[in-house]
C-alpha atoms as a PDB file:
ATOM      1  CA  UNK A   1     -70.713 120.500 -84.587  1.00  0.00           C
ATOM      2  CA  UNK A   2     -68.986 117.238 -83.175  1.00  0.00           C
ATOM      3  CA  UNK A   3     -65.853 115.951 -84.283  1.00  0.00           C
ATOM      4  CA  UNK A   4     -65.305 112.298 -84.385  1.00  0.00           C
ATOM      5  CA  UNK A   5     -62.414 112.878 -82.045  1.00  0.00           C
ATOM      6  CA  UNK A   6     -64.917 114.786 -79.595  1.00  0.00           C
ATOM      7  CA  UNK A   7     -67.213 112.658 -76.971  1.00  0.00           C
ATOM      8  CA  UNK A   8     -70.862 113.550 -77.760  1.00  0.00           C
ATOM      9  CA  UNK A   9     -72.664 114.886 -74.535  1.00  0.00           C
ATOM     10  CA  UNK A  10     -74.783 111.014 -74.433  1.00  0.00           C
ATOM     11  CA  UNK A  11     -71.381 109.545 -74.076  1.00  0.00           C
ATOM     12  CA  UNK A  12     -69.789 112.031 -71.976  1.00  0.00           C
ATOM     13  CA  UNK A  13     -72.908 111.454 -69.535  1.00  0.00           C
ATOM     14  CA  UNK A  14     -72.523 108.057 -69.974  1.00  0.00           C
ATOM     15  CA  UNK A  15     -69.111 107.723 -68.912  1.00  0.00           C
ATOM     16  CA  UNK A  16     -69.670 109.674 -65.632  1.00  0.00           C
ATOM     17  CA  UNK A  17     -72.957 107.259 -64.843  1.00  0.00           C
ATOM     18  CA  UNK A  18     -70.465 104.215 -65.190  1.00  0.00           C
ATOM     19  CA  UNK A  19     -68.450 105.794 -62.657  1.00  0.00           C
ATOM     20  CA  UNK A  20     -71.230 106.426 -60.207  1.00  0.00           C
ATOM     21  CA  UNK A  21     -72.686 102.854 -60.796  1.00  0.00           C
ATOM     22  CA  UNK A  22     -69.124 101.253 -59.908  1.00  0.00           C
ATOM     23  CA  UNK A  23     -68.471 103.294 -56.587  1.00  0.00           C
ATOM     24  CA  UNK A  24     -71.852 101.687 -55.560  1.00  0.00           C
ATOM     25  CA  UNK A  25     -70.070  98.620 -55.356  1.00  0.00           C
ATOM     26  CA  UNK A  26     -66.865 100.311 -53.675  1.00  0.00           C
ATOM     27  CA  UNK A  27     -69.450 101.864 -50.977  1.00  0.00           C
ATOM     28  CA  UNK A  28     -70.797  98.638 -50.271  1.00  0.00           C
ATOM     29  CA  UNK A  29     -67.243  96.694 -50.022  1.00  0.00           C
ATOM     30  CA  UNK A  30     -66.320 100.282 -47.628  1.00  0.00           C
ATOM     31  CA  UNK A  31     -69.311  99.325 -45.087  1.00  0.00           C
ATOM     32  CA  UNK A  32     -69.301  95.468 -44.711  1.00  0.00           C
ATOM     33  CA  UNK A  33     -68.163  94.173 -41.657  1.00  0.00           C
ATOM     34  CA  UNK A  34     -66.529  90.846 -43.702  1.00  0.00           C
ATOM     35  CA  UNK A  35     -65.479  89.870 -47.561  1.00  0.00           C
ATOM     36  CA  UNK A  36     -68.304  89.471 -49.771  1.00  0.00           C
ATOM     37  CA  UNK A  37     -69.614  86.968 -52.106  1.00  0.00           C
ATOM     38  CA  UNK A  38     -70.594  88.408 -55.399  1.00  0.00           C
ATOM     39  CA  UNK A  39     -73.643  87.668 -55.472  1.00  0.00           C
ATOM     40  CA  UNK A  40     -74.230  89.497 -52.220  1.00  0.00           C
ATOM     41  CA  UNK A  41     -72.294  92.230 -53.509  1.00  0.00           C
ATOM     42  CA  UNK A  42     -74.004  92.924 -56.427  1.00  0.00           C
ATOM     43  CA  UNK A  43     -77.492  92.732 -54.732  1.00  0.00           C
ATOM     44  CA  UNK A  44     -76.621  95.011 -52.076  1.00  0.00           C
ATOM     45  CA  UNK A  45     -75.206  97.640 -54.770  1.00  0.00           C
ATOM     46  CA  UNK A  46     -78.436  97.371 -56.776  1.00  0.00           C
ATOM     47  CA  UNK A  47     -77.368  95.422 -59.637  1.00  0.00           C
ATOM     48  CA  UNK A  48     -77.032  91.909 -61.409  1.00  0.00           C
ATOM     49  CA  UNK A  49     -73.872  89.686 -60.467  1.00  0.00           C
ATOM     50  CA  UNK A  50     -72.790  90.148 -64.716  1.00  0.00           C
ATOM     51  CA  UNK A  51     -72.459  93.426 -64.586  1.00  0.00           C
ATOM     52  CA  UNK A  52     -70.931  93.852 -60.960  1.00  0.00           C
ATOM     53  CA  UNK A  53     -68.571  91.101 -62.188  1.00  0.00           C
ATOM     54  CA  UNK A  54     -66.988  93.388 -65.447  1.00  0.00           C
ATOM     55  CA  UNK A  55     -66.606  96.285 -63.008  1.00  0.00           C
ATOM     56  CA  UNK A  56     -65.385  94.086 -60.305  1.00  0.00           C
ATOM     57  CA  UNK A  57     -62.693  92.743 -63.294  1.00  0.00           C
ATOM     58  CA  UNK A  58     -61.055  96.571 -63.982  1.00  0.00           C
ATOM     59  CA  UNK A  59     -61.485  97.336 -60.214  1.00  0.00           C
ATOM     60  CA  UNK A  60     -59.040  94.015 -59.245  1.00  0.00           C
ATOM     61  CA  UNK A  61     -56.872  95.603 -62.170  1.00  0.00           C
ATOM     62  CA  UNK A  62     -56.157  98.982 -60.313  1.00  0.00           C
ATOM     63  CA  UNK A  63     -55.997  97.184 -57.009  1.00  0.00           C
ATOM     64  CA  UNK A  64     -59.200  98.982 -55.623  1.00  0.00           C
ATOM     65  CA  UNK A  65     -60.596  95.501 -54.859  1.00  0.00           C
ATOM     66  CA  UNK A  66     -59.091  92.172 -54.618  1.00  0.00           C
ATOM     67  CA  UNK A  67     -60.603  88.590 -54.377  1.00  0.00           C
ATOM     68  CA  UNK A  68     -59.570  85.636 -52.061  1.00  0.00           C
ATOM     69  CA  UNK A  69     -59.016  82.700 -54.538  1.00  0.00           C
ATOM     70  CA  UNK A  70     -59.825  80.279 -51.838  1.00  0.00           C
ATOM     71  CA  UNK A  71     -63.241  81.686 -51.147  1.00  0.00           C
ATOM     72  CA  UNK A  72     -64.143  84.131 -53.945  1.00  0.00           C
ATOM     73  CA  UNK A  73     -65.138  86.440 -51.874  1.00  0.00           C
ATOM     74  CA  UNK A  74     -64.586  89.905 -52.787  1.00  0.00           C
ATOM     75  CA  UNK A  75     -63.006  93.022 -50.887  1.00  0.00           C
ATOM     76  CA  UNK A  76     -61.319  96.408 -50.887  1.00  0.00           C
ATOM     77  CA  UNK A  77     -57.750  96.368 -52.284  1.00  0.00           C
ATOM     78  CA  UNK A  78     -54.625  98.337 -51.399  1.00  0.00           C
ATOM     79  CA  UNK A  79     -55.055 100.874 -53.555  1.00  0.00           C
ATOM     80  CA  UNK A  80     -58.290 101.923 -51.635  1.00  0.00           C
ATOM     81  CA  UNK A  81     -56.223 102.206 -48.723  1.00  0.00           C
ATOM     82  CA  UNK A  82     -53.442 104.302 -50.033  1.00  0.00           C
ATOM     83  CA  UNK A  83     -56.418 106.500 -50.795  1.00  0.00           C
ATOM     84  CA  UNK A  84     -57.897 106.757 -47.818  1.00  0.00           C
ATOM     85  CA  UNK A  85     -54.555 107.309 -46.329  1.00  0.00           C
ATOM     86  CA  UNK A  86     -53.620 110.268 -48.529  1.00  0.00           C
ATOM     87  CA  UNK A  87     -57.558 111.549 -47.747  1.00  0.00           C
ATOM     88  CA  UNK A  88     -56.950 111.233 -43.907  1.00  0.00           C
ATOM     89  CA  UNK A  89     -53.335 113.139 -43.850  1.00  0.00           C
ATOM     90  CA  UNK A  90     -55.056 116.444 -45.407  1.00  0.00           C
ATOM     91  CA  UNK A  91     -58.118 116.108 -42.707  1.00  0.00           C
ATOM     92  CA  UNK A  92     -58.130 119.760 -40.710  1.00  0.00           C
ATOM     93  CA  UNK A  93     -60.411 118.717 -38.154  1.00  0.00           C
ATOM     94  CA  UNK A  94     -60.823 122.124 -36.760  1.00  0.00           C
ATOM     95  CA  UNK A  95     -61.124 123.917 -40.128  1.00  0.00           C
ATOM     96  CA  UNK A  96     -63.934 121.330 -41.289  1.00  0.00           C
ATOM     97  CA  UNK A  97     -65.682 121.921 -37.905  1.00  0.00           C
ATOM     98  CA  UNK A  98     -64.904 126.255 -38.393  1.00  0.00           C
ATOM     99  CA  UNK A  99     -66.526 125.721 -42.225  1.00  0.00           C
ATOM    100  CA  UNK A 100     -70.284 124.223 -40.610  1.00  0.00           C
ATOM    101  CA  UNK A 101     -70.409 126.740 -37.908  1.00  0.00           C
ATOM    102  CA  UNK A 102     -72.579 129.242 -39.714  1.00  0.00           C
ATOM    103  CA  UNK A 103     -74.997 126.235 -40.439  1.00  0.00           C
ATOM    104  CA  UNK A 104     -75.483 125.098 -37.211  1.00  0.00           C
ATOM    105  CA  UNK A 105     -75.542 128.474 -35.804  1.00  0.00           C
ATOM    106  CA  UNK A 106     -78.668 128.778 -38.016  1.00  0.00           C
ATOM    107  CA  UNK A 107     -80.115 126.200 -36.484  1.00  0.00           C
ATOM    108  CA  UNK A 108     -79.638 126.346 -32.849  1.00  0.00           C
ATOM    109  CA  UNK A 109     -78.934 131.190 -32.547  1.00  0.00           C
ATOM    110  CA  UNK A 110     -76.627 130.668 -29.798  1.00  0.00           C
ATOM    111  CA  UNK A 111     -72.704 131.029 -28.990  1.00  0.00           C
ATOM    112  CA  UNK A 112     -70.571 128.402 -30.370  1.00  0.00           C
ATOM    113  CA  UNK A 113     -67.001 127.467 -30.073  1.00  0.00           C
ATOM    114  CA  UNK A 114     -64.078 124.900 -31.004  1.00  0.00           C
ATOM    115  CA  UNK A 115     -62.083 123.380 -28.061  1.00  0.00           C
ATOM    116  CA  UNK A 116     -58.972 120.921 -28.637  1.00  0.00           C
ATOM    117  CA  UNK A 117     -57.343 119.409 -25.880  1.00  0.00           C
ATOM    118  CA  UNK A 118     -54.206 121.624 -24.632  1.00  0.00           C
ATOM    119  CA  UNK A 119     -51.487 121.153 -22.534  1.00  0.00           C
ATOM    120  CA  UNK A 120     -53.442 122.378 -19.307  1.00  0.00           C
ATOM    121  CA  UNK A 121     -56.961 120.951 -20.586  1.00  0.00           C
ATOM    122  CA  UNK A 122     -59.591 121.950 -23.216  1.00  0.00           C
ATOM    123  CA  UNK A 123     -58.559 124.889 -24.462  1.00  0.00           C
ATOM    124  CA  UNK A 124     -61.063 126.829 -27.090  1.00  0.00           C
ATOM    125  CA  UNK A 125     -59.515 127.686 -29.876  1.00  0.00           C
ATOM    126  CA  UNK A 126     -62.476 129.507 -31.650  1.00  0.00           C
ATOM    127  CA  UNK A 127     -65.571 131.565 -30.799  1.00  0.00           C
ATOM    128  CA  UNK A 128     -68.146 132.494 -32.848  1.00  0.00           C
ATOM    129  CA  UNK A 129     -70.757 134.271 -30.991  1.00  0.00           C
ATOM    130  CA  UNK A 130     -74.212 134.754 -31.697  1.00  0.00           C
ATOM    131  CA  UNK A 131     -75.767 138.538 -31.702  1.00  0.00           C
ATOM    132  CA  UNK A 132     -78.558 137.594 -29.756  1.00  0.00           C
ATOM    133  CA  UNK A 133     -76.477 135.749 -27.414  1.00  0.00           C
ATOM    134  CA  UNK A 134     -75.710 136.883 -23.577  1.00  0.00           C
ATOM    135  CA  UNK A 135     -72.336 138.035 -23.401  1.00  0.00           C
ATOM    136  CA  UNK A 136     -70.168 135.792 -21.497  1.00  0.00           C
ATOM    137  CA  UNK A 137     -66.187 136.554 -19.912  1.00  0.00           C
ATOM    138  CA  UNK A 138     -64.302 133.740 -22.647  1.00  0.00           C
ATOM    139  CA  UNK A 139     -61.563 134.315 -24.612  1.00  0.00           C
ATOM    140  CA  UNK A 140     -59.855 132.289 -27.239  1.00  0.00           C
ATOM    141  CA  UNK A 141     -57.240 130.159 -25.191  1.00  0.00           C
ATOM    142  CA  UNK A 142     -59.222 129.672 -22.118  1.00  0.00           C
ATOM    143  CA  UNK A 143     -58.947 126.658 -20.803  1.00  0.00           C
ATOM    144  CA  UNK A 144     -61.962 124.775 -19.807  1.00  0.00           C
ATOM    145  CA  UNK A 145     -61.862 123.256 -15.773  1.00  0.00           C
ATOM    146  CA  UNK A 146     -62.863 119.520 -16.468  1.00  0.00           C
ATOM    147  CA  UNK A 147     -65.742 119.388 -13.767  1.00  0.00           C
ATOM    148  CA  UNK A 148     -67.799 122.729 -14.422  1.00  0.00           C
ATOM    149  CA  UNK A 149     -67.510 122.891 -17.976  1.00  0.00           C
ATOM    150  CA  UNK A 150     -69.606 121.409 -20.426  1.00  0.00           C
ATOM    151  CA  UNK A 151     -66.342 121.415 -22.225  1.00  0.00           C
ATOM    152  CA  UNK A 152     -64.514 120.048 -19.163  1.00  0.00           C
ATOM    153  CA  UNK A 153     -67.011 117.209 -19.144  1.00  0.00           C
ATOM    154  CA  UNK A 154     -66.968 116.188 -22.894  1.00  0.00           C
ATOM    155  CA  UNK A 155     -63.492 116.007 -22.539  1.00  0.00           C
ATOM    156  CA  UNK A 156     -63.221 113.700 -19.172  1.00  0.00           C
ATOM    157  CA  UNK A 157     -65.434 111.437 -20.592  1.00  0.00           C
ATOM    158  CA  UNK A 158     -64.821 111.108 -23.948  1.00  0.00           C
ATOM    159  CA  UNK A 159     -60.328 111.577 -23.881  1.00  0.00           C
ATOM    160  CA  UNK A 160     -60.098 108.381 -23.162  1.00  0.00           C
ATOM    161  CA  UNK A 161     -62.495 105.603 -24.577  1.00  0.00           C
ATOM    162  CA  UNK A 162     -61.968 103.423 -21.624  1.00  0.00           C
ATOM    163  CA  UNK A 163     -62.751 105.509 -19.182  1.00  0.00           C
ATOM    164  CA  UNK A 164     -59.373 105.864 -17.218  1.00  0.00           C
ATOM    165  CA  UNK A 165     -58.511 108.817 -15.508  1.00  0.00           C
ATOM    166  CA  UNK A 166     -54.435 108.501 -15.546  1.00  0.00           C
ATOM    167  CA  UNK A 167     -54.153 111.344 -17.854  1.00  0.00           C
ATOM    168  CA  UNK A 168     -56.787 113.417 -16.196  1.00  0.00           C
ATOM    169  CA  UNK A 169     -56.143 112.608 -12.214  1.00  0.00           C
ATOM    170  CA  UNK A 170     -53.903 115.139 -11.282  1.00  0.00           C
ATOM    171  CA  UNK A 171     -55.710 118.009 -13.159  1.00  0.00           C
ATOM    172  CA  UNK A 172     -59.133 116.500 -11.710  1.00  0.00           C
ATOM    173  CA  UNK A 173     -57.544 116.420  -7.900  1.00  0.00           C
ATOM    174  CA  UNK A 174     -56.503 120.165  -8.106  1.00  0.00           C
ATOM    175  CA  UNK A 175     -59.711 121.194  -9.403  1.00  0.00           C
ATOM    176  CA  UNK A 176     -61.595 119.012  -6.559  1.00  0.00           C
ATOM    177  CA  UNK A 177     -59.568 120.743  -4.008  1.00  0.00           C
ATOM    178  CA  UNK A 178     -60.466 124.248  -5.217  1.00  0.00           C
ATOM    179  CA  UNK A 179     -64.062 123.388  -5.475  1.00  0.00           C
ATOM    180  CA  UNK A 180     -63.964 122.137  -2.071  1.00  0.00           C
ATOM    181  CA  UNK A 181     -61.988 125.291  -0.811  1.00  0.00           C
ATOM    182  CA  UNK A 182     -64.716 127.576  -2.354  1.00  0.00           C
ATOM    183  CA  UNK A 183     -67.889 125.099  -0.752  1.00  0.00           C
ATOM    184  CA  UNK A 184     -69.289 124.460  -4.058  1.00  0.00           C
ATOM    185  CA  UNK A 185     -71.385 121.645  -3.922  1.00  0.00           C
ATOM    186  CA  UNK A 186     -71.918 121.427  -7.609  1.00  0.00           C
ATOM    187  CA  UNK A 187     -69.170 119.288  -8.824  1.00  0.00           C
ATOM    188  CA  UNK A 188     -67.814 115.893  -8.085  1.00  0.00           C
ATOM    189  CA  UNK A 189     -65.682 115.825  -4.869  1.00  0.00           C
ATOM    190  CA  UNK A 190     -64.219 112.178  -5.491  1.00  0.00           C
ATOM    191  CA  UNK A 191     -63.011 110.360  -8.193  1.00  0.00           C
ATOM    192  CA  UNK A 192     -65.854 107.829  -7.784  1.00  0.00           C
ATOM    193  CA  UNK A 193     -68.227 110.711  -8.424  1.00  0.00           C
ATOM    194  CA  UNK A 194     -66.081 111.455 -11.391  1.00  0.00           C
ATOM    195  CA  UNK A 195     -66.030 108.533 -12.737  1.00  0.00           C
ATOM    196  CA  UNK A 196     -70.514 107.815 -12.152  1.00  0.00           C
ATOM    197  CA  UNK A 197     -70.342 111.533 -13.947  1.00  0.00           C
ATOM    198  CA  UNK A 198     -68.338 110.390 -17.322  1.00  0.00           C
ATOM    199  CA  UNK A 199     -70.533 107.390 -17.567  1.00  0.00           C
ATOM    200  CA  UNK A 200     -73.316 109.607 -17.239  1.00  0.00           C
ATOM    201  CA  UNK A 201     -72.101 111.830 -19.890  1.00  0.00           C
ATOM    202  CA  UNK A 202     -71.183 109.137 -22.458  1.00  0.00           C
ATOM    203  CA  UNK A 203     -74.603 107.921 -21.933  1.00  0.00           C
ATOM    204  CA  UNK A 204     -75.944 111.751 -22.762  1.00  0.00           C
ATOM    205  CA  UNK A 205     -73.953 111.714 -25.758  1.00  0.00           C
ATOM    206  CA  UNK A 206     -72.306 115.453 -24.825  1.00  0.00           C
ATOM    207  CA  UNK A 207     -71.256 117.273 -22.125  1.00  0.00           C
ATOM    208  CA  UNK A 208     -74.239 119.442 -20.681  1.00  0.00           C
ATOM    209  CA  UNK A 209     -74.196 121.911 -17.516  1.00  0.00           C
ATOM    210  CA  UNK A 210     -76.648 124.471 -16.589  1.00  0.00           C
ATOM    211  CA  UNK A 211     -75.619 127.210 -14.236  1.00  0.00           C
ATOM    212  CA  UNK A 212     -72.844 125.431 -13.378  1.00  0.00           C
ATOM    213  CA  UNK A 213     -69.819 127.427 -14.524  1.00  0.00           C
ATOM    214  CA  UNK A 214     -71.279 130.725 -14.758  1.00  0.00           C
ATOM    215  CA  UNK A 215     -74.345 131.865 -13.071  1.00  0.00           C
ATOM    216  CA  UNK A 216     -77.609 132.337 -15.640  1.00  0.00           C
ATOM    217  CA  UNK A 217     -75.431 130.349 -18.501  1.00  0.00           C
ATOM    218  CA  UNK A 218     -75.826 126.743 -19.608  1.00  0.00           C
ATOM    219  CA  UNK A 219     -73.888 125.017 -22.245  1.00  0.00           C
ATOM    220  CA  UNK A 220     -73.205 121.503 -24.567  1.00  0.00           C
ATOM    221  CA  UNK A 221     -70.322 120.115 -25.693  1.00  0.00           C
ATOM    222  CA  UNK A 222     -70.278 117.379 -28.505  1.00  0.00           C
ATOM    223  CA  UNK A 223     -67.418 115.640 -28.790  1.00  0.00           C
ATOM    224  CA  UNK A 224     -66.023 114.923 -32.079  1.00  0.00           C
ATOM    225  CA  UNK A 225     -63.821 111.981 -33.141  1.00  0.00           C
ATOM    226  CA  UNK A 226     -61.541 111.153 -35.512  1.00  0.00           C
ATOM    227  CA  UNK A 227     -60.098 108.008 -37.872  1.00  0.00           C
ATOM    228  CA  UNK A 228     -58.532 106.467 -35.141  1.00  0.00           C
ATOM    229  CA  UNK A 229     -61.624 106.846 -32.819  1.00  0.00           C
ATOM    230  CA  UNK A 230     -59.905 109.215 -30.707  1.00  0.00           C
ATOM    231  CA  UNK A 231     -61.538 112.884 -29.209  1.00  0.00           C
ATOM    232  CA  UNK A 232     -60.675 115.734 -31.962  1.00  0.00           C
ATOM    233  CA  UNK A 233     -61.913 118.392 -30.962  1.00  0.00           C
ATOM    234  CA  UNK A 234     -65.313 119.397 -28.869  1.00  0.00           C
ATOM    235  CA  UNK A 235     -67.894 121.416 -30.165  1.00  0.00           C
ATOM    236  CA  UNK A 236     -69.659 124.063 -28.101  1.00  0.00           C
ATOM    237  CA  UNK A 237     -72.912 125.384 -27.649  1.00  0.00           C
ATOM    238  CA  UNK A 238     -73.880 127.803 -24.780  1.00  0.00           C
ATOM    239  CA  UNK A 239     -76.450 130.737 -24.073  1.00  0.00           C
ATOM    240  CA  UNK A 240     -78.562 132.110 -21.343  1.00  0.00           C
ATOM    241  CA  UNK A 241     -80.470 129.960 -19.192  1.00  0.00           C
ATOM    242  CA  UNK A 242     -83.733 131.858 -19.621  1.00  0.00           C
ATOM    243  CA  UNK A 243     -83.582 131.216 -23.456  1.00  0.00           C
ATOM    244  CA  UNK A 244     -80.936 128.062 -24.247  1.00  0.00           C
ATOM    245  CA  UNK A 245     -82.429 124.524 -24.133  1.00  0.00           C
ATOM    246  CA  UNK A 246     -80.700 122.424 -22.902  1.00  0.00           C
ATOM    247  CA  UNK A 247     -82.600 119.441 -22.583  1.00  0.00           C
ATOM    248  CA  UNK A 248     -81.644 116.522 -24.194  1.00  0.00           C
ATOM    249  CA  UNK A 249     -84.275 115.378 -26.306  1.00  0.00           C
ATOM    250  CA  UNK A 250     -84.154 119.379 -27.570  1.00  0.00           C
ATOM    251  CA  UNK A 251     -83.955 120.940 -30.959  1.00  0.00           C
ATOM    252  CA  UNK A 252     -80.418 122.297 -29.484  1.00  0.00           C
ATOM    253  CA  UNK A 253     -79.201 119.110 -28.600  1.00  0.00           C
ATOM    254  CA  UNK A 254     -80.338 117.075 -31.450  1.00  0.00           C
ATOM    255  CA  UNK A 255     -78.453 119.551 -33.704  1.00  0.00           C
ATOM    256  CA  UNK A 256     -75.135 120.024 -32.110  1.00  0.00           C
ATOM    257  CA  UNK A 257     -74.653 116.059 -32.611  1.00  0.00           C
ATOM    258  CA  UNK A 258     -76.020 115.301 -35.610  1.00  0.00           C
ATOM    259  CA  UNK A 259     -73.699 118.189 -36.462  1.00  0.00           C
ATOM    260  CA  UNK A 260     -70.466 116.400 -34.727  1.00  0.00           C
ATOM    261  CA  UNK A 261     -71.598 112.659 -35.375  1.00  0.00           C
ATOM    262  CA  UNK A 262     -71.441 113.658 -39.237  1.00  0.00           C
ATOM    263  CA  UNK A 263     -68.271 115.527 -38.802  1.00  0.00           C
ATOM    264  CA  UNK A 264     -66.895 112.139 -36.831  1.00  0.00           C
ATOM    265  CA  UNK A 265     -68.060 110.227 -39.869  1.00  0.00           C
ATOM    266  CA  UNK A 266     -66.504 112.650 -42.305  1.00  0.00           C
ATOM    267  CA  UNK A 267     -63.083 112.710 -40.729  1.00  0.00           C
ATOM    268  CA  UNK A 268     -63.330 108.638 -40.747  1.00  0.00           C
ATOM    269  CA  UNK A 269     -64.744 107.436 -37.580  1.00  0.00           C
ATOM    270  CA  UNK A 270     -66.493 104.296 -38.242  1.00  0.00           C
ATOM    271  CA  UNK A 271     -67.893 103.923 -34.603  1.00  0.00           C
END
């Protein structure tokens, strides 16, 4: 039995359809690169300029959208922003990342780890290792070296958006000189070569070595960004040579940063 003061379950559906419907026009305000006209609006939320305009009319009343009187052009209000604000400040980049672990471990059955950026360098910060994985000598608060790592390498080239090394040259310089102490040949040995190896890195999308740090081991590192378009946190990926793929066009690959690039978006990365 309903009671007149009780919504009927049409009406309680209802109400929660209105809400959906409206956010379509939020969304669309959220990812436009300018104010727009209401006409444009409405088309490119799916509906006719009348009825965007009545939800367009309570929306200016909460402050979720306001409209230039010189132009008419519509877009989001301060409200939205004291929103997204509030949203951002509870953001746990590392616990989101921790939470879709298990998923993409499904996917890709190897090793995989958090590193954030430490006061010595990328440090890992959490390990979840696969049972079919080779075993491999990390611990939790290892720090990554910036040239060998697939961590290292996500990190040089992605810390900094512009490329500079300030931050990074004397940690780089003392890791050169130990590399060149021990005769490897597999890492950078100037700065130039540092610098053609970020480019080549942000152009790969991840960090990516194979047999580089440890012998028989190859690993990825998607880097993950947040709000401010700044590095969060890596995400690692690593496994035995004989059975990881590592190659870039891989099933590996291609799920480790659809993985991060969703994370990025979810954490408010617009980039």
């Amino acid at each position: 039995m309903v009671t007149p003061s009780s919504p009927t379950p049409d009406k309680e559906r209802a109400g929660i359809q209105s809400v959906e419907v409206g956010f379509a026009l939020l969304d669309v305000l959220s990812s436009a690169a300018a104010p727009l006209m209401l006409r444009d609006l409405a088309g490119a939320a799916g509906m006719s300029a009348a009825k965007a305009h009545r939800y367009l009319v309570s929306f200016q009343r909460l402050g979720l959208v306001v409209q230039d009187t010189s132009n008419t052009r519509y877009e989001l209000g301060p409200a939205t922003l004291r929103l997204g604000l509030s949203t951002l400040s509870r953001l746990d980049a590392v616990k989101m990342a921790r939470e879709r672990l298990p998923a993409l471990m499904d996917a890709v059955g190897h090793t995989l780890a958090l590193a954030v950026w430490g006061n010595r360098g990328p440090t890992l910060v959490h390990w979840q290792e696969s049972p079919l994985s080779v075993s491999v000598n990390l611990r939790l608060g290892d720090v990554m070296p910036l040239l060998s790592s697939a961590t290292g390498r996500c990190f040089t080239a992605f810390l900094n958006p512009e490329g500079q090394l300030d931050k990074l040259t004397p940690l780089l310089k003392d890791e050169m000189a130990l590399a060149h102490k021990l005769g490897r040949a597999d890492v950078p040995a100037t700065l130039a070569a540092v610098k053609a190896l970020q480019t080549e890195t942000r152009q790969q999308g991840l960090g990516r070595v194979v047999n580089v740090l440890l012998p028989g081991v190859s690993g990825l590192c998607a880097p993950v960004f947040d709000a401010d378009q700044h590095l969060a946190l890596g995400v690692v990926a690593l496994g035995s040579s004989a059975s990881f793929d590592a190659d870039l066009k891989g099933p590996v690959v291609q799920a480790l940063l659809q993985m991060t690039r969703q994370l990025s978006q979810d954490l408010g990365c617009r980039a």
